[in-house]
N, C-alpha and C. Protein backbone atom coordinates (compact mmCIF):
# COMPACT_ATOMS: atom_id res chain seq x y z
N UNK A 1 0.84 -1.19 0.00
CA UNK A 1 0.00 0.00 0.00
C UNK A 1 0.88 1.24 0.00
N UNK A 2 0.63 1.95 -0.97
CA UNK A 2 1.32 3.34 -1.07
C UNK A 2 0.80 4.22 -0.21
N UNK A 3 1.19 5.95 -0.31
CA UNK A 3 0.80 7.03 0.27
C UNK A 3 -0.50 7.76 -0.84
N UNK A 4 -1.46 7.99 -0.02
CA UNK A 4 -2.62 8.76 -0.81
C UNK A 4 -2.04 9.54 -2.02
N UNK A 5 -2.91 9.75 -2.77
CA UNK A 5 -2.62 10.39 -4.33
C UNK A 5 -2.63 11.82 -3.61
N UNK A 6 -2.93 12.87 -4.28
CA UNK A 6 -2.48 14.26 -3.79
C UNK A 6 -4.21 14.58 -3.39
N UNK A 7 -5.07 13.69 -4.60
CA UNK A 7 -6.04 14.28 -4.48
C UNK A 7 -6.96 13.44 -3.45
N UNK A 8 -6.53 12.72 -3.37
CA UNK A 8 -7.00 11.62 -2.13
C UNK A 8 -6.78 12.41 -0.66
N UNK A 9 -5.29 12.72 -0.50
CA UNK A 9 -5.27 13.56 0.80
C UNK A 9 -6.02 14.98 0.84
N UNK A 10 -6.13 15.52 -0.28
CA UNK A 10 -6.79 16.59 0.05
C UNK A 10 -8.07 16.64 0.62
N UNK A 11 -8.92 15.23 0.05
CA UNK A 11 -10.50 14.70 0.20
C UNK A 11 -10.19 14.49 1.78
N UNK A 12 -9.18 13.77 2.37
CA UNK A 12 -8.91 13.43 3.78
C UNK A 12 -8.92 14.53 4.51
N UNK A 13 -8.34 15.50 4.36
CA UNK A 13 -7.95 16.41 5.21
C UNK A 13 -9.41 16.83 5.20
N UNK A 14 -10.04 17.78 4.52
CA UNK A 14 -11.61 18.16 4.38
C UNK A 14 -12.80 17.06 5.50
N UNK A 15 -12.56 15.54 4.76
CA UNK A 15 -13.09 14.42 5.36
C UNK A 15 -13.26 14.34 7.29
N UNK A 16 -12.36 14.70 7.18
CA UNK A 16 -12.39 14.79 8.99
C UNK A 16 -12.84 15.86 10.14
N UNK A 17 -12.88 16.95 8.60
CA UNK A 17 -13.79 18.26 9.63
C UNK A 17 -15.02 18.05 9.05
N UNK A 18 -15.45 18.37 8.17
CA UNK A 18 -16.98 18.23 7.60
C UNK A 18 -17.59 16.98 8.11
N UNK A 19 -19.29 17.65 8.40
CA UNK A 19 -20.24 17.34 8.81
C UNK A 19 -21.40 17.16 8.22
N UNK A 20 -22.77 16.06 8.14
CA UNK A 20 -23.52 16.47 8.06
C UNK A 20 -24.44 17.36 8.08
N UNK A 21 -25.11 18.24 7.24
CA UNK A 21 -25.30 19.61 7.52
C UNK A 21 -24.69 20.67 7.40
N UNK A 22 -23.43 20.43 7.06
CA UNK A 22 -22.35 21.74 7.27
C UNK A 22 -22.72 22.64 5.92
N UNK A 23 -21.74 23.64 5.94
CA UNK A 23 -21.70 24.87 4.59
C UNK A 23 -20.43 24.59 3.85
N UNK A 24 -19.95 23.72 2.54
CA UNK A 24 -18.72 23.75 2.00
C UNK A 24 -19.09 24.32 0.58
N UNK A 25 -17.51 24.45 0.46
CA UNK A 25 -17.12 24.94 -1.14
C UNK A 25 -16.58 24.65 -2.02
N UNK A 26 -17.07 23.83 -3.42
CA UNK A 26 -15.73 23.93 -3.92
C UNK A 26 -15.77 24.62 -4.72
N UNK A 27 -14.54 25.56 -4.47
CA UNK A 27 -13.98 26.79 -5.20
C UNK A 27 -13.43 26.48 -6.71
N UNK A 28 -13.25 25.90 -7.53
CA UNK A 28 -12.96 25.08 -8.86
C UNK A 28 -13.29 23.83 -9.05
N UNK A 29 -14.73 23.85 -9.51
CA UNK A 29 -15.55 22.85 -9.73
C UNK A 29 -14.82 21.28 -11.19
N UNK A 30 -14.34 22.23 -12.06
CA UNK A 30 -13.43 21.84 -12.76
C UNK A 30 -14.47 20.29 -13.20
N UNK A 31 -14.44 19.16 -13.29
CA UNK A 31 -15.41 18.15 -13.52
C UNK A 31 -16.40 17.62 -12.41
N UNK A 32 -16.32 18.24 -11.26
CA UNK A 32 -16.96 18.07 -10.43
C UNK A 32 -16.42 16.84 -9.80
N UNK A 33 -15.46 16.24 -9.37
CA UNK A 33 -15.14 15.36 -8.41
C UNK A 33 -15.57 15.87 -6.75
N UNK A 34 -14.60 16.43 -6.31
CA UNK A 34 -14.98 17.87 -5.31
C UNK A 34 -16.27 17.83 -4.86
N UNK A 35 -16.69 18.60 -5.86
CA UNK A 35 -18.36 18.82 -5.78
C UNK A 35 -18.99 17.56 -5.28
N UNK A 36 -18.90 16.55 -6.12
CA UNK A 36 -19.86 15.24 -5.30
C UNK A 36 -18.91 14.84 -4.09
N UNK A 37 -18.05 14.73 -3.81
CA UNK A 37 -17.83 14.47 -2.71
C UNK A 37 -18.15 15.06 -1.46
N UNK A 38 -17.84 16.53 -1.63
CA UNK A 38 -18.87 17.38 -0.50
C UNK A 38 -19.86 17.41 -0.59
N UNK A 39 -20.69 17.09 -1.65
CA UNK A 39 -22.30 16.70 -1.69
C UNK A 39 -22.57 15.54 -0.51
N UNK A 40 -21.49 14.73 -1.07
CA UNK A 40 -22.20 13.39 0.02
C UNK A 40 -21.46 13.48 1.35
N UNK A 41 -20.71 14.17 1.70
CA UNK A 41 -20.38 14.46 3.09
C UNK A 41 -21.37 15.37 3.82
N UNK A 42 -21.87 16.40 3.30
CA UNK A 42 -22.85 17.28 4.05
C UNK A 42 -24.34 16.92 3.87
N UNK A 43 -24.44 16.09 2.95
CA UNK A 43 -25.84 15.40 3.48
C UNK A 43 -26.96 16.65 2.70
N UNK A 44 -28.31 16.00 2.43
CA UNK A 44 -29.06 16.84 2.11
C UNK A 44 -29.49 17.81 2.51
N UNK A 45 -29.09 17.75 4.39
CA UNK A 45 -29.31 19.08 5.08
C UNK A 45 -28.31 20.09 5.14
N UNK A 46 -27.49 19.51 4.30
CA UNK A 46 -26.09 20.78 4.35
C UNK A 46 -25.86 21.54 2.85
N UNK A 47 -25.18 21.81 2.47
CA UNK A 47 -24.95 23.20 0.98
C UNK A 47 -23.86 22.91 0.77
N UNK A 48 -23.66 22.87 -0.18
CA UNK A 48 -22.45 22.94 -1.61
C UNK A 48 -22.69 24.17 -2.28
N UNK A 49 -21.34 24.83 -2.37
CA UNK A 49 -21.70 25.66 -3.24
C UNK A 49 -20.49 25.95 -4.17
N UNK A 50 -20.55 25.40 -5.46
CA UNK A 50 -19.19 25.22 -6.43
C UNK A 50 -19.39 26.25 -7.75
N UNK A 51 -18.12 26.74 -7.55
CA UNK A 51 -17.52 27.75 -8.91
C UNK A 51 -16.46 27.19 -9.83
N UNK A 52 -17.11 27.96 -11.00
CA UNK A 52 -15.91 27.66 -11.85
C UNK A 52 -16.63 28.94 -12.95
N UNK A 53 -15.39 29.18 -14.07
CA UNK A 53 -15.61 30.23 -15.08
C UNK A 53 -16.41 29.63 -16.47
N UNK A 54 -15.73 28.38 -16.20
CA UNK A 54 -16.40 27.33 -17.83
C UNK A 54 -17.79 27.27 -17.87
N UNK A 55 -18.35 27.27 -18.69
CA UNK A 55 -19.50 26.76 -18.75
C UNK A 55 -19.61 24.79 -18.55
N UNK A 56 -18.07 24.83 -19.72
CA UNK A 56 -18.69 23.15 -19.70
C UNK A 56 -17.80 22.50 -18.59
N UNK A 57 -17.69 23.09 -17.36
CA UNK A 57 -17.19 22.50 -16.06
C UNK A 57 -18.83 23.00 -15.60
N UNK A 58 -19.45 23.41 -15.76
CA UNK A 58 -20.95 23.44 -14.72
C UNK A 58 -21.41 21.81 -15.27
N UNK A 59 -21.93 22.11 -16.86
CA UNK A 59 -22.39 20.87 -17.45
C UNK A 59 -21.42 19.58 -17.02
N UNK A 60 -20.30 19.45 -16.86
CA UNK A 60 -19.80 17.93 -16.48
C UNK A 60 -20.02 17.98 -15.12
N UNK A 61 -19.98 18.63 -14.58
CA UNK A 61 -19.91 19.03 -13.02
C UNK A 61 -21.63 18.49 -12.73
N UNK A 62 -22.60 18.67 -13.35
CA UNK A 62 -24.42 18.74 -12.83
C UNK A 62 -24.49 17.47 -13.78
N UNK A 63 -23.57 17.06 -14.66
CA UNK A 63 -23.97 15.73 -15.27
C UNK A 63 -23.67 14.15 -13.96
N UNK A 64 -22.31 14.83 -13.61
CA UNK A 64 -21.85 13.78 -12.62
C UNK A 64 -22.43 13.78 -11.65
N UNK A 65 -23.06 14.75 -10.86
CA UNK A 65 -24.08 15.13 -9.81
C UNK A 65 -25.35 14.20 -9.67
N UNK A 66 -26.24 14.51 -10.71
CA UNK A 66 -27.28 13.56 -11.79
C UNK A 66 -26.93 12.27 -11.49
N UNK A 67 -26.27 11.99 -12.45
CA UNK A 67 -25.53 10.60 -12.67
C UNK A 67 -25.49 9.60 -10.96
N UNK A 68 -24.65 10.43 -9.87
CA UNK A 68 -24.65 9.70 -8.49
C UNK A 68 -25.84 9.88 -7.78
N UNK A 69 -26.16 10.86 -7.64
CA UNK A 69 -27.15 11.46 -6.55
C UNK A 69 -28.76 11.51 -7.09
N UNK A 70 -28.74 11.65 -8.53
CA UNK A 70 -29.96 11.88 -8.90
C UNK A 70 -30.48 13.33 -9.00
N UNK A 71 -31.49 13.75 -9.66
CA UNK A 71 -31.77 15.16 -9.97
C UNK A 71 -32.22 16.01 -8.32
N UNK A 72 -33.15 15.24 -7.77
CA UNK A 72 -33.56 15.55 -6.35
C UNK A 72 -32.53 15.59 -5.25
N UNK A 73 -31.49 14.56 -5.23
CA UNK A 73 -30.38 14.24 -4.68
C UNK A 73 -29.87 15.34 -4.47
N UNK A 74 -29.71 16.18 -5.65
CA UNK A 74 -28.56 17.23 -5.99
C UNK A 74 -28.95 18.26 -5.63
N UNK A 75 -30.11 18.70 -5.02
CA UNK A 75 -30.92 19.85 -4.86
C UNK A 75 -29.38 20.93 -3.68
N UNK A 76 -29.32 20.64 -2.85
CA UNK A 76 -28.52 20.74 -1.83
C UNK A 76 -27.14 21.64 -2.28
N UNK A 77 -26.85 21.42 -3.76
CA UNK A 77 -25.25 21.84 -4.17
C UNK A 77 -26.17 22.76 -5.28
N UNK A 78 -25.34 24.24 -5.13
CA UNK A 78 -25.63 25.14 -5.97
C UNK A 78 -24.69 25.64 -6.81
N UNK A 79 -23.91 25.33 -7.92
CA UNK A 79 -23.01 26.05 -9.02
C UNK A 79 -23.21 26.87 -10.10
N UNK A 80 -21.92 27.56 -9.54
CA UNK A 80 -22.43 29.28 -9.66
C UNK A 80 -21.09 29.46 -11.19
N UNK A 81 -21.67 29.90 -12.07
CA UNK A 81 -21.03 30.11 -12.94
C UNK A 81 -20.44 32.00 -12.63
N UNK A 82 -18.71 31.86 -12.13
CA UNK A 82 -18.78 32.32 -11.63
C UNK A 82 -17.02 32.38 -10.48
N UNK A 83 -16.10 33.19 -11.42
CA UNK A 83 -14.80 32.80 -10.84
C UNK A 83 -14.59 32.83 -9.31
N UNK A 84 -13.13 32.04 -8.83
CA UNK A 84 -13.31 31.75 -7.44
C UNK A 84 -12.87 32.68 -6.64
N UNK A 85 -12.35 33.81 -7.23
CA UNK A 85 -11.64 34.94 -6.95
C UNK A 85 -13.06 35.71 -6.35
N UNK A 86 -14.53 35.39 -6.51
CA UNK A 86 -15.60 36.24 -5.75
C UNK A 86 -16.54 35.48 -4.96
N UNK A 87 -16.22 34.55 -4.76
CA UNK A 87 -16.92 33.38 -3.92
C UNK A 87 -17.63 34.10 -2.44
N UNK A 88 -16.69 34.82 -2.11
CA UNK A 88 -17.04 34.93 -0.38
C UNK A 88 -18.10 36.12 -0.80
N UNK A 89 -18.15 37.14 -1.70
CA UNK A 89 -18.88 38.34 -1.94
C UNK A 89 -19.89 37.37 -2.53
N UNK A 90 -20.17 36.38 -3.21
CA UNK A 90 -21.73 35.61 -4.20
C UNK A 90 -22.22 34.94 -2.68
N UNK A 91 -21.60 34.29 -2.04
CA UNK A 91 -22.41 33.71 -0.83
C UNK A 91 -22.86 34.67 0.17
N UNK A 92 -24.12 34.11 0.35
CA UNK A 92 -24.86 34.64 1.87
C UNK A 92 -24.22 35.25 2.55
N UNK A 93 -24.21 36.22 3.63
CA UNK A 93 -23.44 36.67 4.79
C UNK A 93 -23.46 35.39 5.82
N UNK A 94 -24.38 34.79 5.60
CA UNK A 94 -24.62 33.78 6.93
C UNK A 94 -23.51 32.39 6.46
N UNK A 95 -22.77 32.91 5.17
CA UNK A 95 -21.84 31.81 5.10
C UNK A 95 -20.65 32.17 5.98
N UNK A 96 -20.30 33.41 5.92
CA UNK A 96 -18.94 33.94 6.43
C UNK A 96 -18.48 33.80 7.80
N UNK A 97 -17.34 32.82 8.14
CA UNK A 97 -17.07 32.33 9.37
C UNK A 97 -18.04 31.15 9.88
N UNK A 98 -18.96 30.46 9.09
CA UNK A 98 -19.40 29.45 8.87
C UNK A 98 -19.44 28.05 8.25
N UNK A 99 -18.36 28.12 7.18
CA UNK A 99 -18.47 27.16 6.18
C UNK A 99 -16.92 26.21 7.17
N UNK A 100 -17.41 25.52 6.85
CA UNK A 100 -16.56 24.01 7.43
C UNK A 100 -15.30 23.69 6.42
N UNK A 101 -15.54 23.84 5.11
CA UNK A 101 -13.86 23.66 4.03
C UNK A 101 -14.27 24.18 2.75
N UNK A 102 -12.96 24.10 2.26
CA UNK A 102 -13.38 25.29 1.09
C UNK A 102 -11.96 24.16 -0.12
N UNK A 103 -12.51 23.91 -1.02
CA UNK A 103 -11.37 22.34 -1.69
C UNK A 103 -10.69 23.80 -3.01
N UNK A 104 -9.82 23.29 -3.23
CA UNK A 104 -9.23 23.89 -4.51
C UNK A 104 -8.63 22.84 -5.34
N UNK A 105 -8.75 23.00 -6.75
CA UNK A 105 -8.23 22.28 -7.60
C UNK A 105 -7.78 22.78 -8.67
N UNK A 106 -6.24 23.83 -8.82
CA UNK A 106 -5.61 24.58 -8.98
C UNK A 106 -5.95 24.12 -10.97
N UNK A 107 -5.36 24.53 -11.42
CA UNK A 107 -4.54 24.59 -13.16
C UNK A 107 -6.02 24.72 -14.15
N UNK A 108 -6.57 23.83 -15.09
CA UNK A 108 -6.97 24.14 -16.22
C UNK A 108 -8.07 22.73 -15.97
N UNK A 109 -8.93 22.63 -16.95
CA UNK A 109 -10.34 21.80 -16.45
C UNK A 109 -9.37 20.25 -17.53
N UNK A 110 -9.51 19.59 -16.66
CA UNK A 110 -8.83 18.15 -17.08
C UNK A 110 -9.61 17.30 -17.82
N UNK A 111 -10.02 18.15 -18.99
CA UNK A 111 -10.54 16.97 -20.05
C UNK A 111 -10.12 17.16 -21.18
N UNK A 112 -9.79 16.57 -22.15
CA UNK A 112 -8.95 16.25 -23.30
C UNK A 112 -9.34 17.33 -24.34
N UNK A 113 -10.41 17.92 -24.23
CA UNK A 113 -11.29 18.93 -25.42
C UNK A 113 -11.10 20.43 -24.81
N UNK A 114 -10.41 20.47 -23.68
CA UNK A 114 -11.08 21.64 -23.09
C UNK A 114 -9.92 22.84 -23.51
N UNK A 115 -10.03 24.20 -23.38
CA UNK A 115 -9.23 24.93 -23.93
C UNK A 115 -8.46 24.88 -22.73
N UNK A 116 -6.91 24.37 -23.03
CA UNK A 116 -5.34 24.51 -21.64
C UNK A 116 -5.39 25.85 -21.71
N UNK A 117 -5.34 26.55 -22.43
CA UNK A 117 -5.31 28.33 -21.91
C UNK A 117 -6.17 29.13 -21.29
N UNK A 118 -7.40 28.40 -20.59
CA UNK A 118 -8.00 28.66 -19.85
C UNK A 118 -7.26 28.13 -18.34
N UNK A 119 -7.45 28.99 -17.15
CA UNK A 119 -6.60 28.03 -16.01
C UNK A 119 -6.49 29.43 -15.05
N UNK A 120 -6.37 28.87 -14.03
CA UNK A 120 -6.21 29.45 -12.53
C UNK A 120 -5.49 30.33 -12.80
N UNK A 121 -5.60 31.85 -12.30
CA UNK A 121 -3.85 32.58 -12.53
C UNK A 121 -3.79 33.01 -11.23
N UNK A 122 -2.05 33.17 -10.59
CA UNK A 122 -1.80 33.49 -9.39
C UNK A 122 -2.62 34.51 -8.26
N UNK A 123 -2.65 35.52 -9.34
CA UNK A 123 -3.50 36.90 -8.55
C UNK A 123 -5.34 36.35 -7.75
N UNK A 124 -6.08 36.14 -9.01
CA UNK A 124 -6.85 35.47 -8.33
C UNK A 124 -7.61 34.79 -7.56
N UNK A 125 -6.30 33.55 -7.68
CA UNK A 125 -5.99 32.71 -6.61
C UNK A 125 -6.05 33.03 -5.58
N UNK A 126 -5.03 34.38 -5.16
CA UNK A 126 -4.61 34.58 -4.14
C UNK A 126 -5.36 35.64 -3.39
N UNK A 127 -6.45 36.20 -4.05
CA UNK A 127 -7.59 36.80 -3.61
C UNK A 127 -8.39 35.66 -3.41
N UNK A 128 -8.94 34.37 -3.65
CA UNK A 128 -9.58 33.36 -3.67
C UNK A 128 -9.82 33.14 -2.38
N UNK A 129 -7.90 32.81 -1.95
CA UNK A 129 -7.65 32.18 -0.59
C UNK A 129 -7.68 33.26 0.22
N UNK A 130 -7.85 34.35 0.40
CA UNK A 130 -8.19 35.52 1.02
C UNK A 130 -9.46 35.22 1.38
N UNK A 131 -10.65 35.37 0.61
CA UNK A 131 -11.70 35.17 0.89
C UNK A 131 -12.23 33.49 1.51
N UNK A 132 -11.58 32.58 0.96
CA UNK A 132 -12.24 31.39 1.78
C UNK A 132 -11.45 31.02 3.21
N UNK A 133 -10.25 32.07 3.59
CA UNK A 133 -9.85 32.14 4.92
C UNK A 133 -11.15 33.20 5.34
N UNK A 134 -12.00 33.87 4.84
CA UNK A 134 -12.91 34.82 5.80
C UNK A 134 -13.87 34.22 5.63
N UNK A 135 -14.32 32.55 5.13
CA UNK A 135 -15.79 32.02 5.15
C UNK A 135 -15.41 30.80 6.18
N UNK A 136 -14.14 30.66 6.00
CA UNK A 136 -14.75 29.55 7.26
C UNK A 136 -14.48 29.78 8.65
N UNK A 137 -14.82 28.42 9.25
CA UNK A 137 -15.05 29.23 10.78
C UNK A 137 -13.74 28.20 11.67
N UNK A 138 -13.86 28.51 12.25
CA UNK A 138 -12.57 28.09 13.56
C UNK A 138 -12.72 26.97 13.41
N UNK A 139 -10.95 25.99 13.05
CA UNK A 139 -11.13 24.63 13.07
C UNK A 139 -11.68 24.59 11.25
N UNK A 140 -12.10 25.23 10.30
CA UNK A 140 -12.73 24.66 9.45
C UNK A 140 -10.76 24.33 8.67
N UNK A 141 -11.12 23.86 7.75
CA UNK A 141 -10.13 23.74 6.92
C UNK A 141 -10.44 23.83 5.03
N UNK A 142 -9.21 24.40 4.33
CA UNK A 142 -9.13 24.55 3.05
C UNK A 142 -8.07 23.78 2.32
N UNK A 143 -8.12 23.08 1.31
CA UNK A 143 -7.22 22.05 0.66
C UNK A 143 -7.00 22.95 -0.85
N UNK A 144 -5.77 22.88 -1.03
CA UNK A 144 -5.51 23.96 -2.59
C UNK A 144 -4.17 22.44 -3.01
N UNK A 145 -4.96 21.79 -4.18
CA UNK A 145 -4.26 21.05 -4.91
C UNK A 145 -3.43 21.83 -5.95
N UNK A 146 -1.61 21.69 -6.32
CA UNK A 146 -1.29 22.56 -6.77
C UNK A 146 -0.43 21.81 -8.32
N UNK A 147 -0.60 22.46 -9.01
CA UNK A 147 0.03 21.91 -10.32
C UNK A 147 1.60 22.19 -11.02
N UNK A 148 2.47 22.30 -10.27
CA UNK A 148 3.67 22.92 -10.85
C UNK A 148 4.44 22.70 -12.21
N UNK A 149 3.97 21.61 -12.58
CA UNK A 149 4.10 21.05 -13.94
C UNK A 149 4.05 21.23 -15.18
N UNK A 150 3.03 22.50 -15.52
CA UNK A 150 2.18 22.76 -16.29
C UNK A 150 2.87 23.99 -16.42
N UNK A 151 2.66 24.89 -17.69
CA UNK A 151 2.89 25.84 -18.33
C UNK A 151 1.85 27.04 -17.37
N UNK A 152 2.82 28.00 -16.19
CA UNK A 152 1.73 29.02 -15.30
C UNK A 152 1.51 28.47 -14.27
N UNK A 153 1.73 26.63 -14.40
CA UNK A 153 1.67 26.26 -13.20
C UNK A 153 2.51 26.35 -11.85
N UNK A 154 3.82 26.44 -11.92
CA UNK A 154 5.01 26.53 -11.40
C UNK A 154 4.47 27.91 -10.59
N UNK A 155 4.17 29.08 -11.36
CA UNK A 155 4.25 30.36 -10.79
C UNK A 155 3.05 30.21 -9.84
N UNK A 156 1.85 29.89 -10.12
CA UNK A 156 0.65 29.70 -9.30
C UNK A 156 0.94 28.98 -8.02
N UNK A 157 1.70 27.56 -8.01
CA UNK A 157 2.20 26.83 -6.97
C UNK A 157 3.38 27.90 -5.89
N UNK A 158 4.03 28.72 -6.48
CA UNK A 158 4.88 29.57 -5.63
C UNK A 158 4.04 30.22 -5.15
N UNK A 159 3.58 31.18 -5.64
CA UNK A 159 2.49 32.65 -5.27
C UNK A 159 1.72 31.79 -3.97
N UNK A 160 0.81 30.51 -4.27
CA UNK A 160 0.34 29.96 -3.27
C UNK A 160 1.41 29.63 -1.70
N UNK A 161 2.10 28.77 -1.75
CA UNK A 161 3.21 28.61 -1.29
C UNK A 161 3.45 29.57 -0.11
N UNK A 162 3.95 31.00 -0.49
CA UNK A 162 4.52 32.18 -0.06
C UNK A 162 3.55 32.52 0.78
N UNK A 163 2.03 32.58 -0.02
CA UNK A 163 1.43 33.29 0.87
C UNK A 163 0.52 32.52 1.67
N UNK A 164 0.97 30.57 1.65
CA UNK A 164 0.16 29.84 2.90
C UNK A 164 1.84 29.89 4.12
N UNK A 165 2.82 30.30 3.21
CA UNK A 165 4.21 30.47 4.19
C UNK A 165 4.29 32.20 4.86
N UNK A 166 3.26 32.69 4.45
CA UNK A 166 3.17 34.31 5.34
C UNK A 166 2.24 33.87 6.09
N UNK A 167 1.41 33.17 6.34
CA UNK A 167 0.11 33.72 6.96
C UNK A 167 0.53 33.11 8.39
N UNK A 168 -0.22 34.32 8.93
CA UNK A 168 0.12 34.28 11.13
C UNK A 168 -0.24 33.46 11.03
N UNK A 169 0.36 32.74 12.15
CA UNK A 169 0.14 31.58 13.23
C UNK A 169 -0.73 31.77 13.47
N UNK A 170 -1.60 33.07 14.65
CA UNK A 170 -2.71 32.90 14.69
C UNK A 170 -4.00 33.08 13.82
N UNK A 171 -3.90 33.31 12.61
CA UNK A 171 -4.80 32.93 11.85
C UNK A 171 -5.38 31.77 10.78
N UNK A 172 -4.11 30.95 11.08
CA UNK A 172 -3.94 29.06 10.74
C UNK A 172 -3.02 28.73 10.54
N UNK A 173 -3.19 27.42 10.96
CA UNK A 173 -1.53 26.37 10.12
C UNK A 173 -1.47 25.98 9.07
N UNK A 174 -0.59 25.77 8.53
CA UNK A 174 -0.27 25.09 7.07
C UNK A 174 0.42 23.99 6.81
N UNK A 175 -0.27 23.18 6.36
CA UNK A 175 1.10 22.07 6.12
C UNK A 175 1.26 21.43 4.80
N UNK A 176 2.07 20.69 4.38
CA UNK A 176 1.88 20.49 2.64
C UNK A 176 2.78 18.99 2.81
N UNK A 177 1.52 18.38 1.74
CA UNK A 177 1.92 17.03 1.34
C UNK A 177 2.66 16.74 -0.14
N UNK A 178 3.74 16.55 -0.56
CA UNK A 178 4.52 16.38 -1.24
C UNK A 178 5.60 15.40 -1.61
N UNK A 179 5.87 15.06 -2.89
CA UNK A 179 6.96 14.17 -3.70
C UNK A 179 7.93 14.55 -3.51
N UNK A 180 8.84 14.29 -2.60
CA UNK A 180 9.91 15.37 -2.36
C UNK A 180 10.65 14.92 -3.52
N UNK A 181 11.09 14.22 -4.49
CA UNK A 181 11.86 13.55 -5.11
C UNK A 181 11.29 14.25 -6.65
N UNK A 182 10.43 14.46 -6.71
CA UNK A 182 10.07 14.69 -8.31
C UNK A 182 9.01 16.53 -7.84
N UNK A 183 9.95 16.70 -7.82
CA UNK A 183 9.75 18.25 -8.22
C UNK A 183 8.62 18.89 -8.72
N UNK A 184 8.19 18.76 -10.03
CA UNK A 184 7.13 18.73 -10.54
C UNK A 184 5.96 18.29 -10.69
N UNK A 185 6.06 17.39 -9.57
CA UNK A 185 4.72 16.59 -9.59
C UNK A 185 3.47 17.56 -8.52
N UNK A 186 2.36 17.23 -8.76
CA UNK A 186 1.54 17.66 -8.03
C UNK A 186 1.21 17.45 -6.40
N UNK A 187 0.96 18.72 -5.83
CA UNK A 187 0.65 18.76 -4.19
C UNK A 187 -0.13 19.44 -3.16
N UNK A 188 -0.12 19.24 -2.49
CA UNK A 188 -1.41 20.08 -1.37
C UNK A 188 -1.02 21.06 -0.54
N UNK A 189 -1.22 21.63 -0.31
CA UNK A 189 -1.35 22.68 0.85
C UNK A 189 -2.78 22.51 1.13
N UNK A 190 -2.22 22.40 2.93
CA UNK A 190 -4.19 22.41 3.93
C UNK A 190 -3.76 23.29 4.79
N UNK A 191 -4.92 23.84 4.64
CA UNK A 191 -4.42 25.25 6.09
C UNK A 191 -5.73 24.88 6.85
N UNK A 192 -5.59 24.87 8.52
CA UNK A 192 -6.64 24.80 9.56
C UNK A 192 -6.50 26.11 9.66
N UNK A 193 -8.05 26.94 9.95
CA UNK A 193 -8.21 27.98 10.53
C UNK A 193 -8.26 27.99 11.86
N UNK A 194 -7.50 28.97 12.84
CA UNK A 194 -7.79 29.01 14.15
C UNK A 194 -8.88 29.82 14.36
């Protein structure tokens, strides 16, 4: 038995704070993996609420939804066409300092048709994680899967990096799961909010 995939630990880290009922996000809906998974962690009494800029990341994203959960199932998760850079300003006030995790899934929508020059850019980002450090609440946690591999990716993975390596102590920890051996491969940063 190996060590979790990158995107496996990120689901873990999230997995252990979220609740039935809770308020999550995923902030780059991208094919919707994310998305159903916090669907079925928060239960029909809890909210999803997933962004992305694509159109056809909503459509694969509400197809796969469908597909597990069913049309009624899915009522619960709302995707907002709609970059992640304004997430905390599109949600409720009653989300802010409420939401339990907030998932990221950094680079370009991973399907074979889709335009690669579409994709996460640093600035953004880094207003992103600004705002989903002011939606969740004490103890919640945020997972930012990072792509260094990729053409923009490298720079996005630093910019992130720096600024989960500035942020006070008392406003969360950070820790990051990584290949130490292959450089380029993909990794996590999870920050707990205090």
């Amino acid at each position: 038995m190996g060590f979790l995939s990158v995107l496996s630990y990120a689901q873990q880290v999230v997995k252990e704070r979220v609740h039935p009922g809770d308020l999550v996000v995923d902030a780059t809906m991208g094919t919707g993996v994310d998305t159903l998974f916090l669907a079925r962690l928060v239960g029909e009494r809890g909210h999803v609420a997933a962004f992305d800029i694509q159109h056809e990341a909503l459509g694969l994203t509400k197809e796969r939804l469908h597909a597990a959960l069913g049309v009624d199932g899915a009522k619960h998760v709302a995707l907002r066409h709609a970059s992640h850079a304004g997430m905390a300003a599109l949600l409720p006030p009653s989300w802010l300092g409420q939401t339990a995790a907030v998932m990221f899934n950094l680079g370009f929508l991973p399907v074979a048709e889709a335009d690669k020059s579409v994709m996460t850019e640093p600035d953004t980002t880094l207003s992103a994680l600004e705002g989903a450090l002011s939606l969740l609440r004490p103890g919640g946690v945020l997972s930012v899967v990072l792509y260094p591999g990729h053409d923009g990716g490298d720079r996005e993975a630093a910019a992130v990096e720096a600024w989960a390596e500035q942020l006070p102590a008392h406003a969360g920890q950070a820790v990051v799961y990584r290949m130490v051996q292959r450089q380029h491969a993909p990794y996590v940063i999870a920050i707990e909010k205090r």
